[in-house]
Protein backbone atom coordinates (compact mmCIF):
# COMPACT_ATOMS: atom_id res chain seq x y z
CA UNK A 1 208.89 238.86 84.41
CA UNK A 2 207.40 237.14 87.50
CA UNK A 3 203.39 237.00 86.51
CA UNK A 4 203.56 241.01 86.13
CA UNK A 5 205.46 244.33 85.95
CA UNK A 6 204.51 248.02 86.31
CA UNK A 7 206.26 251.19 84.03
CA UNK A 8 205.53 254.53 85.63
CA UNK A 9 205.34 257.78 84.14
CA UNK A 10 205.81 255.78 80.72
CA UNK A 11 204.67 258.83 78.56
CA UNK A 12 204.07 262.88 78.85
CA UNK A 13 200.41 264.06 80.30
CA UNK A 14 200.26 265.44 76.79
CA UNK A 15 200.50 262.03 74.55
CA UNK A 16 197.59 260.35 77.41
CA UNK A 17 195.62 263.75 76.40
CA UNK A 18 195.57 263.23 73.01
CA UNK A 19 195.32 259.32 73.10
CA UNK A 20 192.10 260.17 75.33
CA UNK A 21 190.40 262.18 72.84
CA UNK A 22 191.95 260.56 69.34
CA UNK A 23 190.02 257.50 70.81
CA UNK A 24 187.04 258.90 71.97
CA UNK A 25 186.81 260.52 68.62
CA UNK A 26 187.23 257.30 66.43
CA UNK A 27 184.32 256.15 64.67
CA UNK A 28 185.13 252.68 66.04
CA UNK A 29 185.16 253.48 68.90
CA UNK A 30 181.09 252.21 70.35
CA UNK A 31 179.91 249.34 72.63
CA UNK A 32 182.56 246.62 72.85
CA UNK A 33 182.24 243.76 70.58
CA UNK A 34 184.12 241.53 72.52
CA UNK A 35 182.29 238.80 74.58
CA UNK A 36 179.80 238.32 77.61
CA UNK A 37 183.05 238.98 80.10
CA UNK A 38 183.13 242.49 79.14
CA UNK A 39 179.93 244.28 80.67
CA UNK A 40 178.87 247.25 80.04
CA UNK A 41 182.49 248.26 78.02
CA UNK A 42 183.26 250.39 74.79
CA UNK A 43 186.21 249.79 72.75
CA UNK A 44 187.25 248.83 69.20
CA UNK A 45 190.20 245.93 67.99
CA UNK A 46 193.24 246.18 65.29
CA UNK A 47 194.00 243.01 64.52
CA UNK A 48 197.66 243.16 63.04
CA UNK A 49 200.79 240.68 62.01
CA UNK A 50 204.15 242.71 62.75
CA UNK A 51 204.66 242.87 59.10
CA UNK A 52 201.24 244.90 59.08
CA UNK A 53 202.67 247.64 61.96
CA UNK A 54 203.18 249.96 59.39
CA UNK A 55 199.29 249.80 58.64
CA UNK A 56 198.65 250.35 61.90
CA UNK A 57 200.76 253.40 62.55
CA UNK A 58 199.70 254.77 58.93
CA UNK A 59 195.34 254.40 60.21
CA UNK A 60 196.07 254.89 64.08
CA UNK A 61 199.25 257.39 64.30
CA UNK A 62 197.98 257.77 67.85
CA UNK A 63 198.75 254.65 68.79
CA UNK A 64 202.65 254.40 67.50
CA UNK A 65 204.45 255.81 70.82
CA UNK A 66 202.73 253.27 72.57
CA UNK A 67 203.32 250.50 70.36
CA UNK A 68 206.61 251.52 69.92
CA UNK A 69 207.25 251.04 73.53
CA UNK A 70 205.47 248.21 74.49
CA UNK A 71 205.50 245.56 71.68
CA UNK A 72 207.86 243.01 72.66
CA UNK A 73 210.35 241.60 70.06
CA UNK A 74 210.16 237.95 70.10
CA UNK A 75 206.31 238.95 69.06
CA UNK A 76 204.65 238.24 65.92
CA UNK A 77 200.85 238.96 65.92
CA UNK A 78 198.93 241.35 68.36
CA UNK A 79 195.48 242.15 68.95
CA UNK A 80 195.11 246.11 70.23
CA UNK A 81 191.98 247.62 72.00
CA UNK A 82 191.10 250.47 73.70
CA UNK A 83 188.90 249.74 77.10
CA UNK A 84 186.66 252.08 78.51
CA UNK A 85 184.70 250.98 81.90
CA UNK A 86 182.36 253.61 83.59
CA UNK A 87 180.58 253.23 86.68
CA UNK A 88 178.56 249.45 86.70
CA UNK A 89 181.08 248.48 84.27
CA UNK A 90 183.01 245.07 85.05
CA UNK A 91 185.38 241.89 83.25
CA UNK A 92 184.22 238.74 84.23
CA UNK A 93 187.32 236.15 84.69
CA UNK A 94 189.17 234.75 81.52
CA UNK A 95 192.39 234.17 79.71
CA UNK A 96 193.03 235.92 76.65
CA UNK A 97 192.71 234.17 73.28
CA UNK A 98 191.58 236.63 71.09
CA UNK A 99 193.14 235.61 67.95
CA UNK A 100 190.89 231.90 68.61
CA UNK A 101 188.33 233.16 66.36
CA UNK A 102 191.15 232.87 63.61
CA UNK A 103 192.92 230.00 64.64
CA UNK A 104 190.86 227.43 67.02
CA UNK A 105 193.92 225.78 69.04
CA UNK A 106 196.10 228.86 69.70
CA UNK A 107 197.78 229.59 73.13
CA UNK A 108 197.36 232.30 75.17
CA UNK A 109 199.40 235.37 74.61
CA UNK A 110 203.45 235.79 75.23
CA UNK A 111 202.38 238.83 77.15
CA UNK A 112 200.19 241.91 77.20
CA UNK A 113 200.55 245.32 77.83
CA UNK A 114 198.42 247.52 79.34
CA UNK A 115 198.60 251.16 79.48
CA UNK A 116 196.25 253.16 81.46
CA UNK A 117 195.29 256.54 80.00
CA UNK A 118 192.35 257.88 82.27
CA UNK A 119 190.99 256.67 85.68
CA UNK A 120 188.02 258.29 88.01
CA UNK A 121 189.15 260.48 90.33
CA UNK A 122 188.98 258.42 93.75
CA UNK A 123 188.04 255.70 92.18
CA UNK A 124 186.34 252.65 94.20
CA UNK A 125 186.67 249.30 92.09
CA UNK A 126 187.98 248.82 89.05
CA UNK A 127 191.28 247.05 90.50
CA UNK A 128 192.69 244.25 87.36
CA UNK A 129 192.83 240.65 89.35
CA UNK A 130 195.67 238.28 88.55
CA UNK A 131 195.18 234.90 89.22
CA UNK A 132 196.70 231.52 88.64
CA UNK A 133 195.01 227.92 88.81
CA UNK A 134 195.60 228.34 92.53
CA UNK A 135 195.65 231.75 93.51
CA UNK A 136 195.26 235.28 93.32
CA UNK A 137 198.80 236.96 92.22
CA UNK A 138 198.10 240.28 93.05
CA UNK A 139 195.14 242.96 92.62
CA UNK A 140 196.56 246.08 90.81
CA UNK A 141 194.89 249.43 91.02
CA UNK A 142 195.04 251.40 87.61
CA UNK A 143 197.41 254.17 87.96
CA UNK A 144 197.39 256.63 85.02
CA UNK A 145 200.59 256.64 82.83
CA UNK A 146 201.54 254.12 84.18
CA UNK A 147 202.70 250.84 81.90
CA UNK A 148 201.65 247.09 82.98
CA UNK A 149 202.85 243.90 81.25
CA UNK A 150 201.17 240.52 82.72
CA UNK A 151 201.88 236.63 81.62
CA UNK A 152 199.57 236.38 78.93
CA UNK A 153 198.25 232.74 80.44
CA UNK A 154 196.75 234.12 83.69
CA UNK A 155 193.29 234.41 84.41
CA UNK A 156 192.65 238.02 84.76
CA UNK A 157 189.07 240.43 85.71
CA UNK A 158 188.11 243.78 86.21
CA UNK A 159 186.28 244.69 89.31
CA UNK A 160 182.82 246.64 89.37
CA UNK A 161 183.48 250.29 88.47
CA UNK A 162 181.54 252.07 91.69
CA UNK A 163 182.47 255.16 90.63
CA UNK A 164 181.21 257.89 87.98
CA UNK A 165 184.15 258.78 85.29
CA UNK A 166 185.61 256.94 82.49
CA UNK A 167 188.44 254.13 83.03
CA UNK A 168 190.41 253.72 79.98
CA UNK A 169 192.94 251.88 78.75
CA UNK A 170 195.01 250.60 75.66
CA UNK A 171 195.42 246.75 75.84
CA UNK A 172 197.45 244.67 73.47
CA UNK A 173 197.57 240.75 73.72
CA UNK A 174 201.46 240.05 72.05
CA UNK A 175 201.81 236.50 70.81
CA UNK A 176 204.33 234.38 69.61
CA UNK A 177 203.45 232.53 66.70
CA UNK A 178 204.03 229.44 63.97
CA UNK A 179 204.40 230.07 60.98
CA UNK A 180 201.89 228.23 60.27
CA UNK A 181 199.52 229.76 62.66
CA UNK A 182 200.96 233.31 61.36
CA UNK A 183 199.26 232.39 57.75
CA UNK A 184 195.46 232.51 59.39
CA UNK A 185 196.07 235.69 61.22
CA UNK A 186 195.00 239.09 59.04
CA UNK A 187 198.09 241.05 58.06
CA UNK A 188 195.42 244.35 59.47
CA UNK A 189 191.90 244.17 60.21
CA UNK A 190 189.58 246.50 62.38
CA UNK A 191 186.74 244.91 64.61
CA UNK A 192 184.26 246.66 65.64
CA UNK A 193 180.14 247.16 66.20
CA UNK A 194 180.70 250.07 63.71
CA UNK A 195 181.90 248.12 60.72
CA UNK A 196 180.98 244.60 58.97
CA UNK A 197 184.16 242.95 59.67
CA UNK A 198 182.81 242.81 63.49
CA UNK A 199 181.46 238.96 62.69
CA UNK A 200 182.61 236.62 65.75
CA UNK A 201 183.00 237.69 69.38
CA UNK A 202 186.53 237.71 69.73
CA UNK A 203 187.31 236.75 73.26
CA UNK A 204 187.37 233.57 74.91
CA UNK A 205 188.19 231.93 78.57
């Protein structure tokens, strides 16, 4: 993979239908508790070692086609969250360390995968921007159904939603641990505003 890759059609209209209302449905599922970057975003995390999938699939069945697909296999530990953006909504530039909040030193992600299950209509803004130290790498406009997998060490953003509708997509950061890193990484945990194990903003640049 050269920075990033695109999968279209990656799943029926039907499965996107159903992920769009399991989600919206969760009781998770409320303003994002991931950091300042993320303005004006809902969303909820899973938290998961590959030896916890079957957790995952068992509390989230919604979520197994996609993980089944995406979820690379020299992967270890993932960190999975829905991301809604409506109009005003934006990402502010970072990397993705989620998992830092676990283990302080840990690299950026292998990869992640992003799948994009609704967009506005017409929709002005909301491009994801791919950068390196040095440049921009490209500026992708969410399609829906369609698949993207990005180098999990580039600086990434979301532009200003300037359009009314929902933007939503299912993100998961895929990394490639130690063992010893592996052993202060939750087999399954849930983060969210809606339950107590939401502690620690979860995101860092």
């Amino acid at each position: 993979m050269k920075y990033y890759q695109q999968q279209s059609n990656a799943f029926s209209i039907d499965y996107l239908n159903n992920l769009w209302g399991e989600i919206q449905a969760c009781p998770y599922f409320a303003i994002n508790n991931l950091n300042r970057d993320f303005v004006a975003t809902k969303g909820f995390s899973v938290v998961f070692q590959r030896s916890g999938l079957a957790t995952v699939e068992q509390q989230f069945p919604y979520f197994k086609p996609y993980l089944d697909l995406a979820l690379q296999p020299n992967c270890n530990a993932f960190y999975l969250n829905p991301l809604q953006l409506k109009e005003g909504s934006r990402v502010d530039p970072h990397i993705d360390r989620s998992l830092r909040s676990y283990f302080k030193t840990i690299e950026p992600p292998t990869v992640v995968s992003v799948l994009y299950i609704r967009v506005p209509v017409n929709m002005e803004g909301g491009e994801l921007v791919l950068r390196s130290p040095k440049r921009q790498l490209g500026q992708i406009k969410p399609q829906i159904n369609t698949l993207l997998y990005f180098q999990g060490d580039l600086t990434h953003s979301i532009n200003a939603v300037k359009t009314p509708g929902d933007r939503l997509s299912l993100v998961c950061e895929q990394y490639s641990l130690s063992e010893a890193e592996l052993q202060e990484i939750p087999q399954f945990t849930i983060e969210s505003r809606k339950t107590q194990s939401s502690t620690k903003n979860r995101r860092y640049t």
